[in-house]
Protein backbone atom coordinates (compact mmCIF):
# COMPACT_ATOMS: atom_id res chain seq x y z
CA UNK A 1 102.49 77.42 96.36
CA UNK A 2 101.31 76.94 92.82
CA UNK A 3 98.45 74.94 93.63
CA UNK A 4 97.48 77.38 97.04
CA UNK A 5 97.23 80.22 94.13
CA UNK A 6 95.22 78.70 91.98
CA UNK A 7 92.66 77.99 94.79
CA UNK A 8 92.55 81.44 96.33
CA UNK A 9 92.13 82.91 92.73
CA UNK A 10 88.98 80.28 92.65
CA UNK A 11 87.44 81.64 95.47
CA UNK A 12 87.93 85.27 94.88
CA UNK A 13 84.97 86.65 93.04
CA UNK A 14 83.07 85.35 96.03
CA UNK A 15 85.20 88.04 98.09
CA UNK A 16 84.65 90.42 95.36
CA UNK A 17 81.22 90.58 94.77
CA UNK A 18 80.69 91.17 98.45
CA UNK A 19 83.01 94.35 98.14
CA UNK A 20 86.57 92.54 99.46
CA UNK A 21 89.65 90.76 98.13
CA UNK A 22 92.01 88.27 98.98
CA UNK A 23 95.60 87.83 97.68
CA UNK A 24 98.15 85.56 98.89
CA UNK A 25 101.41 86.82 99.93
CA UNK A 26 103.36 84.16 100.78
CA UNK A 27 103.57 80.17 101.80
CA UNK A 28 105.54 79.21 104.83
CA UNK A 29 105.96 75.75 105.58
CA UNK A 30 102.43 75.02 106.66
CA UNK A 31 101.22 79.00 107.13
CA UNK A 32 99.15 80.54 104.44
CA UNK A 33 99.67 84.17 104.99
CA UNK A 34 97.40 86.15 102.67
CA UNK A 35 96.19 89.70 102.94
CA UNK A 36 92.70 90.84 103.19
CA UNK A 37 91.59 94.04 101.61
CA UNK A 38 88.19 96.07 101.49
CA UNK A 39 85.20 94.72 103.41
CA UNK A 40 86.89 91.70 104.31
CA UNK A 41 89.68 93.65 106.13
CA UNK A 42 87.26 94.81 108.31
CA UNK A 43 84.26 92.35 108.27
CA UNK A 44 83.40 90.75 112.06
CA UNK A 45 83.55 87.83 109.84
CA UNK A 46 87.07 87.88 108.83
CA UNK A 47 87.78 84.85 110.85
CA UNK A 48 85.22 82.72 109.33
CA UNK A 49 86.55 83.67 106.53
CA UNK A 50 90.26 82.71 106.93
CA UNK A 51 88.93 79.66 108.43
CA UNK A 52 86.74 78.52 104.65
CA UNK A 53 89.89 79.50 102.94
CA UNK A 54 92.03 76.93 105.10
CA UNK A 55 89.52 74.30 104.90
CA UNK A 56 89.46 74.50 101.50
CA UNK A 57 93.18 74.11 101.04
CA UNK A 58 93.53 71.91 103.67
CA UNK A 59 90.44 69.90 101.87
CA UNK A 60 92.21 69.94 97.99
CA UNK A 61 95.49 69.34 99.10
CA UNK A 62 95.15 66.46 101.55
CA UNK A 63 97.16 68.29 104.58
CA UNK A 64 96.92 70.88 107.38
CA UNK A 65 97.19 74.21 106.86
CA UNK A 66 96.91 77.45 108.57
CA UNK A 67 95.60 80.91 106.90
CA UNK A 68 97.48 83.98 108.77
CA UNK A 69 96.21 87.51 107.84
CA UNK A 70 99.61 89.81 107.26
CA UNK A 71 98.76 92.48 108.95
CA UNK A 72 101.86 94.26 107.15
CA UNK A 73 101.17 94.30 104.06
């Protein structure tokens, strides 16, 4: 989970400078479940976007992964 973090932080001011956030809220086996917030809660693109963040983990750590928004948080 340590590791997942630090590579969400990484990619953050991305989100940020185009007016969103990311944050992860919690690891599950092999879900990511993170929660989007300002534009990219409600960009079209929020898909595309979940799916760079799980390529990127999935690319760094060697092993499948899937990026869930939490729609409850």
């Amino acid at each position: 989970m340590t590791r997942i973090r630090a590579l969400i932080d990484e990619m953050r001011p991305t989100f940020r400078r185009d007016g969103g956030d990311i944050e992860l809220v919690r690891v599950e086996g092999a879900k990511v479940i993170v929660h989007l917030s300002g534009a990219c809660a409600g960009c079209m693109l929020a898909g595309q976007t979940l799916y760079g963040v799980q390529k990127r983990i999935t690319d760094v750590l060697g092993r499948p992964f899937r990026v869930i928004p939490d729609i409850r948080h």
